[in-house]
PDB file of N, CA and C in Angstrom:
ATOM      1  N   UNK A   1       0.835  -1.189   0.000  1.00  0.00           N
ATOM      2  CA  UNK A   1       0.000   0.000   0.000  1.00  0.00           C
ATOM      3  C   UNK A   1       0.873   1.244   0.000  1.00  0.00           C
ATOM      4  N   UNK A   2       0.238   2.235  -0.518  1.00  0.00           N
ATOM      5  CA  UNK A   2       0.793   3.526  -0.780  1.00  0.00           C
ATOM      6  C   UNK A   2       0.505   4.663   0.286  1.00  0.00           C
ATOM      7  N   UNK A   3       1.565   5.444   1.289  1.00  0.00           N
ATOM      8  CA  UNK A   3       1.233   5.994   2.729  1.00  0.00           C
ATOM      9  C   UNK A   3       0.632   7.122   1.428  1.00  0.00           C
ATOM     10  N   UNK A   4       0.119   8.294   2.847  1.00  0.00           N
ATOM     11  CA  UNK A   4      -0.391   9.443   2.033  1.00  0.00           C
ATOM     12  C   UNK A   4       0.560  10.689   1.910  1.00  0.00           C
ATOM     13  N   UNK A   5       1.353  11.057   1.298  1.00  0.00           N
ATOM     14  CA  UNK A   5       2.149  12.254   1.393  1.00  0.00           C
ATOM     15  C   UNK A   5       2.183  13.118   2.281  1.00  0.00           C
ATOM     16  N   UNK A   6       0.958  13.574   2.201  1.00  0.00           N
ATOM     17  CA  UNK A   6       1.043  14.398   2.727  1.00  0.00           C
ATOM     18  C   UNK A   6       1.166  14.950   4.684  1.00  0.00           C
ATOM     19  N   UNK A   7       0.879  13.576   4.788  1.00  0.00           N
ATOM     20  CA  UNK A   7       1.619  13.355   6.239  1.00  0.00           C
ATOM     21  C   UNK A   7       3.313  12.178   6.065  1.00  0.00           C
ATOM     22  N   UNK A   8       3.336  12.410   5.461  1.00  0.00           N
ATOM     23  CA  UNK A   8       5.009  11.659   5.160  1.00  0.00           C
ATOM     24  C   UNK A   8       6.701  12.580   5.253  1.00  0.00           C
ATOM     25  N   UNK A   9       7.183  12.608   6.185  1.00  0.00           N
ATOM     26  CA  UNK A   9       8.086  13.286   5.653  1.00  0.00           C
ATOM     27  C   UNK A   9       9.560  13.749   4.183  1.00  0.00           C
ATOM     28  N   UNK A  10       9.590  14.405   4.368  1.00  0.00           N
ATOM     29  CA  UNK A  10      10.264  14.622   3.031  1.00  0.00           C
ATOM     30  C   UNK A  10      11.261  13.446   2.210  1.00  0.00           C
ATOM     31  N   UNK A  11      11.974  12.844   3.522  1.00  0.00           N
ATOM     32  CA  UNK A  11      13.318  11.848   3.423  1.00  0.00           C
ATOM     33  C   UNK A  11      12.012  10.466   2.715  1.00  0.00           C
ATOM     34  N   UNK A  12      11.243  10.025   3.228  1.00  0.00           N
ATOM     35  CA  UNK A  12      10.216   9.185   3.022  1.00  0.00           C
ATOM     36  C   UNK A  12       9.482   9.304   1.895  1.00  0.00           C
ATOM     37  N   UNK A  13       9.329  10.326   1.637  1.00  0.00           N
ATOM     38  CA  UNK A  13       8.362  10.875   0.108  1.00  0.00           C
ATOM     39  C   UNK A  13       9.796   9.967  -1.371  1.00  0.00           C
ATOM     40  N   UNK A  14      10.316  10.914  -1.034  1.00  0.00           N
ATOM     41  CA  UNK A  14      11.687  10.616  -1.919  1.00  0.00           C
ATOM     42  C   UNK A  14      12.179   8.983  -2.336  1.00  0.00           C
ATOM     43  N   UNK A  15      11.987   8.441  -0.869  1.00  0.00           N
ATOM     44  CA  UNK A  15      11.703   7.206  -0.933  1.00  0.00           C
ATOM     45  C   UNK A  15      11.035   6.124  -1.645  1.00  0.00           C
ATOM     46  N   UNK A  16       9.498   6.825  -0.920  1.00  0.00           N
ATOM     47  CA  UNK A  16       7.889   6.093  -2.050  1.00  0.00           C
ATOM     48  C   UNK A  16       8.041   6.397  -3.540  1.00  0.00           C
ATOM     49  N   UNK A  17       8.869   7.446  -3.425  1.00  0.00           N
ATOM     50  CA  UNK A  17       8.698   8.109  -5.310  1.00  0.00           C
ATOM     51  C   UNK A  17       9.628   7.176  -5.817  1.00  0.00           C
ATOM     52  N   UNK A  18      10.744   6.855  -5.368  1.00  0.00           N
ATOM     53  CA  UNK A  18      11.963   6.108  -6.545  1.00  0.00           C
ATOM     54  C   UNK A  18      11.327   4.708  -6.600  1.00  0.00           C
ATOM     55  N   UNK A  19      10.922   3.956  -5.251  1.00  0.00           N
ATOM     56  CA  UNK A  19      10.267   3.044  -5.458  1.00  0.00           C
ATOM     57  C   UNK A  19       9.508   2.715  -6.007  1.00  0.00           C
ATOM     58  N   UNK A  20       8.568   3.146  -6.284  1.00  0.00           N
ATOM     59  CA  UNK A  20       7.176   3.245  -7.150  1.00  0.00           C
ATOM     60  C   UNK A  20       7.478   3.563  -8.709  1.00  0.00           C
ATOM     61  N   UNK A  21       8.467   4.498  -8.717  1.00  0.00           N
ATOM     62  CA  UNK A  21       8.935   4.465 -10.107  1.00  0.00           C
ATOM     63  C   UNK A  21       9.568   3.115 -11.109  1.00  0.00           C
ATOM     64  N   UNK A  22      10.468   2.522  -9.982  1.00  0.00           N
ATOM     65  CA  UNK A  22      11.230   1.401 -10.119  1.00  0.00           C
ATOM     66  C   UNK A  22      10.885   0.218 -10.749  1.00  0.00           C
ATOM     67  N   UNK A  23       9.459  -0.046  -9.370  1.00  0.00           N
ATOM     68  CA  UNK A  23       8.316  -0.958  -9.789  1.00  0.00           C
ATOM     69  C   UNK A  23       7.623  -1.148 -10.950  1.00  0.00           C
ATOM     70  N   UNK A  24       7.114   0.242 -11.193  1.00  0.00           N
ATOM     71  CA  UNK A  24       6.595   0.536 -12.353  1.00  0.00           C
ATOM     72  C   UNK A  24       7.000   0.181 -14.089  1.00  0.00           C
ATOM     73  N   UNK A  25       8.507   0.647 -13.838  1.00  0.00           N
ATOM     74  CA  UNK A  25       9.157   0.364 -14.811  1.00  0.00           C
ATOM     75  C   UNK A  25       9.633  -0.857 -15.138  1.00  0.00           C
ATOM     76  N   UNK A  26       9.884  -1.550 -14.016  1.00  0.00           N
ATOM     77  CA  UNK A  26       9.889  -2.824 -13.950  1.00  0.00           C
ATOM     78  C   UNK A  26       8.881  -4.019 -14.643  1.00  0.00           C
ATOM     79  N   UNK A  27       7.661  -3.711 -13.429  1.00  0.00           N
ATOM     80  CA  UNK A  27       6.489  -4.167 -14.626  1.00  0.00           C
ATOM     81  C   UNK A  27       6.049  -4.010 -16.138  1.00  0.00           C
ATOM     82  N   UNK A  28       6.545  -2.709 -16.595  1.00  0.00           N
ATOM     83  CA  UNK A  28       6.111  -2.068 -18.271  1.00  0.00           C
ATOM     84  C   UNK A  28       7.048  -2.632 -18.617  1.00  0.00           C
ATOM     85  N   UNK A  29       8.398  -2.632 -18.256  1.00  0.00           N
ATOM     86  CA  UNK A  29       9.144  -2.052 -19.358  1.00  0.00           C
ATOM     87  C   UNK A  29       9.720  -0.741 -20.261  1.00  0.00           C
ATOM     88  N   UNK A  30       9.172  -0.003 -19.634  1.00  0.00           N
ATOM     89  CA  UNK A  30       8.768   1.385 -20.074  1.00  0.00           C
ATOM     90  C   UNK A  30       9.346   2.088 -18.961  1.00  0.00           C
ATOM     91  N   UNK A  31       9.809   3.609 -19.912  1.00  0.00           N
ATOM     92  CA  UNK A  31       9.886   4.610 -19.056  1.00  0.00           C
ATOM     93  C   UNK A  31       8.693   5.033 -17.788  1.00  0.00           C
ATOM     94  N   UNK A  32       8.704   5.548 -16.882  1.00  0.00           N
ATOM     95  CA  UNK A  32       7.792   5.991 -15.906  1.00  0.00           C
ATOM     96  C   UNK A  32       8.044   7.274 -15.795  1.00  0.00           C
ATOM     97  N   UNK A  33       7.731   7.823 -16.698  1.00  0.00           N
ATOM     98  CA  UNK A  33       7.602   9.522 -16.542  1.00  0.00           C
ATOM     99  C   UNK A  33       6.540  10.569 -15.736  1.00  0.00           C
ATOM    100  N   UNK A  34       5.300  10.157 -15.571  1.00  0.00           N
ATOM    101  CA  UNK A  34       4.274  10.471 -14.633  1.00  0.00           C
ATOM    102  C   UNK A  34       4.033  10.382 -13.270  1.00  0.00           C
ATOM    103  N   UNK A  35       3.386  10.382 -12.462  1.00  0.00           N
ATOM    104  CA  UNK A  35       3.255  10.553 -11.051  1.00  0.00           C
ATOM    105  C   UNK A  35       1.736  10.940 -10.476  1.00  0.00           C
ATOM    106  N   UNK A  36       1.078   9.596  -9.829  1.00  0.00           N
ATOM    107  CA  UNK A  36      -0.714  10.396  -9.061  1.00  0.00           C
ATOM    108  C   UNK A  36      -0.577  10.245  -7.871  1.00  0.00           C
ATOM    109  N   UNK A  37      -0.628  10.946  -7.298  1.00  0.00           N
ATOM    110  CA  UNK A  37      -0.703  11.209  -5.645  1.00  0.00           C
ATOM    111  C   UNK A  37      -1.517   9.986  -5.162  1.00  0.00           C
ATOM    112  N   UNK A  38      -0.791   9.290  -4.634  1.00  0.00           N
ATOM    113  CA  UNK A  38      -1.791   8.679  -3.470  1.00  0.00           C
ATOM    114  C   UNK A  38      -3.039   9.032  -2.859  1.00  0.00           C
ATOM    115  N   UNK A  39      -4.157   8.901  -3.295  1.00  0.00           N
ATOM    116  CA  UNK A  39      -5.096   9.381  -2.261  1.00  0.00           C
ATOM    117  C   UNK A  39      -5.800  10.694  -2.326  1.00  0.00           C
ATOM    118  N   UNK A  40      -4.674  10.973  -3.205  1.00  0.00           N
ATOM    119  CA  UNK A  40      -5.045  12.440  -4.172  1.00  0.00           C
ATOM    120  C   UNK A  40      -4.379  13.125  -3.098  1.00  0.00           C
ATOM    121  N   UNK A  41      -3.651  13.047  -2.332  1.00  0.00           N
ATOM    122  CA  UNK A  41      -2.966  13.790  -1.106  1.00  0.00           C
ATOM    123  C   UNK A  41      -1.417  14.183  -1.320  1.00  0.00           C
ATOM    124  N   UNK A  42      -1.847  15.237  -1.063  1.00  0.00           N
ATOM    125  CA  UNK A  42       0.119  15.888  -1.413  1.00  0.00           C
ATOM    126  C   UNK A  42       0.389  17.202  -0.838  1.00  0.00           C
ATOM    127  N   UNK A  43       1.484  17.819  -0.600  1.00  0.00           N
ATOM    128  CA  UNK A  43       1.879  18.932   0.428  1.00  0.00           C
ATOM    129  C   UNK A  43       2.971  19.555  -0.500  1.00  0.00           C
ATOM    130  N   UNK A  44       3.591  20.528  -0.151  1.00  0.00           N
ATOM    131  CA  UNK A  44       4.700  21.008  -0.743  1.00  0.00           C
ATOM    132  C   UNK A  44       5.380  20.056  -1.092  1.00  0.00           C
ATOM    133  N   UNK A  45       6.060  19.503  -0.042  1.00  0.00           N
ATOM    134  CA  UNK A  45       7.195  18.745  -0.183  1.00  0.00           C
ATOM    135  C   UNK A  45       7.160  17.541  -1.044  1.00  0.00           C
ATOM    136  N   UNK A  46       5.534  16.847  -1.133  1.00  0.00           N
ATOM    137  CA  UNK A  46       5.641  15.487  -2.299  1.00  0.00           C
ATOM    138  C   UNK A  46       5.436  16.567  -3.266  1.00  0.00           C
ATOM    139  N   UNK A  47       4.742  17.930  -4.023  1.00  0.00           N
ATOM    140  CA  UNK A  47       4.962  18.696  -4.956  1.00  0.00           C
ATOM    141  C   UNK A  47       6.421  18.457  -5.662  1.00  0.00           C
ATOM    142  N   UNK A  48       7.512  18.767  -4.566  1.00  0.00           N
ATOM    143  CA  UNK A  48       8.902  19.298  -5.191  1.00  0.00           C
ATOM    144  C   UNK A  48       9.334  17.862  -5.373  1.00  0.00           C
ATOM    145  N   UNK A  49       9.536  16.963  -4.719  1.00  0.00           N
ATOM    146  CA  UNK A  49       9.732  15.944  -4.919  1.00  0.00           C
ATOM    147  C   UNK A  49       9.863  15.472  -6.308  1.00  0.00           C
ATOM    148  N   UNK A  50       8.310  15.133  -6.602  1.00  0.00           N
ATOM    149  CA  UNK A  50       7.500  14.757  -8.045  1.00  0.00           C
ATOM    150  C   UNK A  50       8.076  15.603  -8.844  1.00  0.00           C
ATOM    151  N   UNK A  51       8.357  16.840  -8.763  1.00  0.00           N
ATOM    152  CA  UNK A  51       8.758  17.544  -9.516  1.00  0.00           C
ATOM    153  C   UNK A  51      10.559  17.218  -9.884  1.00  0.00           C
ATOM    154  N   UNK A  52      10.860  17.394  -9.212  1.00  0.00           N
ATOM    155  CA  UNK A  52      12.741  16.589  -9.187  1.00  0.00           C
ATOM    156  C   UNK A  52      12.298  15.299  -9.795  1.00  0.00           C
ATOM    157  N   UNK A  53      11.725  14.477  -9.901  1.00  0.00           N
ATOM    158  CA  UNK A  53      11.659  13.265 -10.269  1.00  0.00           C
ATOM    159  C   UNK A  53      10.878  12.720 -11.564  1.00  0.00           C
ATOM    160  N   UNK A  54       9.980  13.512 -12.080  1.00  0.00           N
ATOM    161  CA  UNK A  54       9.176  13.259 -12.792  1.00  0.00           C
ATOM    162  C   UNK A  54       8.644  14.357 -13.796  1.00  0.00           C
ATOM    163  N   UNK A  55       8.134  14.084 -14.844  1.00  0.00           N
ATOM    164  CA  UNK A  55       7.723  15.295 -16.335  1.00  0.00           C
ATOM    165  C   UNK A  55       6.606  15.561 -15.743  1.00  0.00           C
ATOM    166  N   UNK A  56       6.056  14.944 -15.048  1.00  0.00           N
ATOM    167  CA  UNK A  56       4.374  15.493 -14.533  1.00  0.00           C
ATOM    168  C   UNK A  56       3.774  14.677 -13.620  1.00  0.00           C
ATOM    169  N   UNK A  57       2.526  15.330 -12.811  1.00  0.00           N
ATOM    170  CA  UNK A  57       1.925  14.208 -11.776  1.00  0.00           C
ATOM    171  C   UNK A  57       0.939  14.963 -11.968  1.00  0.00           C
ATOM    172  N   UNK A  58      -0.267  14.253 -11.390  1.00  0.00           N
ATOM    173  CA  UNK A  58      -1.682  14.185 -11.394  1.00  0.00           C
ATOM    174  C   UNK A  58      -1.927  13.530  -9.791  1.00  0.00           C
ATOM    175  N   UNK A  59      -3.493  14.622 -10.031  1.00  0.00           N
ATOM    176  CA  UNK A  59      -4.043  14.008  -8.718  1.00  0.00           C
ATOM    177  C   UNK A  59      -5.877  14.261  -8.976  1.00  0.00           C
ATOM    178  N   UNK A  60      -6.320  13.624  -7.896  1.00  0.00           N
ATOM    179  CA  UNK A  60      -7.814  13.746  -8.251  1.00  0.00           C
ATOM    180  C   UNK A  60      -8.468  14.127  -6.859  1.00  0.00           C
ATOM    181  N   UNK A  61      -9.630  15.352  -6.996  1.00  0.00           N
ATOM    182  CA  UNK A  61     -10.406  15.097  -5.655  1.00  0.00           C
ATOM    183  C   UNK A  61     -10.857  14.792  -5.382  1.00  0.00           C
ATOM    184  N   UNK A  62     -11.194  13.702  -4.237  1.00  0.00           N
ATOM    185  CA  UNK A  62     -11.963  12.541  -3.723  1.00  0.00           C
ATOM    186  C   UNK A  62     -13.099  13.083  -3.254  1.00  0.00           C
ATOM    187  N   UNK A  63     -14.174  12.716  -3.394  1.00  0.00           N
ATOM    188  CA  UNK A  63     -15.763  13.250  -2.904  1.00  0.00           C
ATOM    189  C   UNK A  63     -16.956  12.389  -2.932  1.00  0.00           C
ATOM    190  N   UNK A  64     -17.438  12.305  -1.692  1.00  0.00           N
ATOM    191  CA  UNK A  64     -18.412  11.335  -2.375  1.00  0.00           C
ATOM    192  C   UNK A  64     -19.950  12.319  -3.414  1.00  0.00           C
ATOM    193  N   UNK A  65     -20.292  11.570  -4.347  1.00  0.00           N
ATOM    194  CA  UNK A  65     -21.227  12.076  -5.260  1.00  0.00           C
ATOM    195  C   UNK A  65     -22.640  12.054  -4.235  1.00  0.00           C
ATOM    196  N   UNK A  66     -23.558  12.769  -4.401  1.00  0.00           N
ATOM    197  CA  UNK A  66     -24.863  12.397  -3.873  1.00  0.00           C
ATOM    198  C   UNK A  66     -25.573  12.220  -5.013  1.00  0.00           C
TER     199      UNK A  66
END
């Protein structure tokens, strides 16, 4: 499972990101150029992160519909 950033500290973010990249690429085959927030949750610090690490990230806001 994937923690939520935005309670993660910085050293840890950096962490989840190379990993997840790794994995990723691993499984494709493929470059892993993208990045979605966990949970849709992110703070400055997974911002800059993703950003050092990646061409782009995405996130979504969670809500429930009525």
């Amino acid at each position: 499972t994937h923690p939520r950033l935005d309670r993660t500290p910085r050293p840890q973010i950096a962490t989840e990101l190379t990993e997840s990249r790794t994995a990723v690429e691993g499984w494709t085959r493929q470059p892993c150029r993208f990045f979605a927030f966990p949970y849709g949750a992110f703070n400055q610090d997974a911002l800059d992160v993703a950003a050092a690490e990646f061409d782009g990230s995405v996130t979504v806001e969670c809500r429930w519909w009525r």
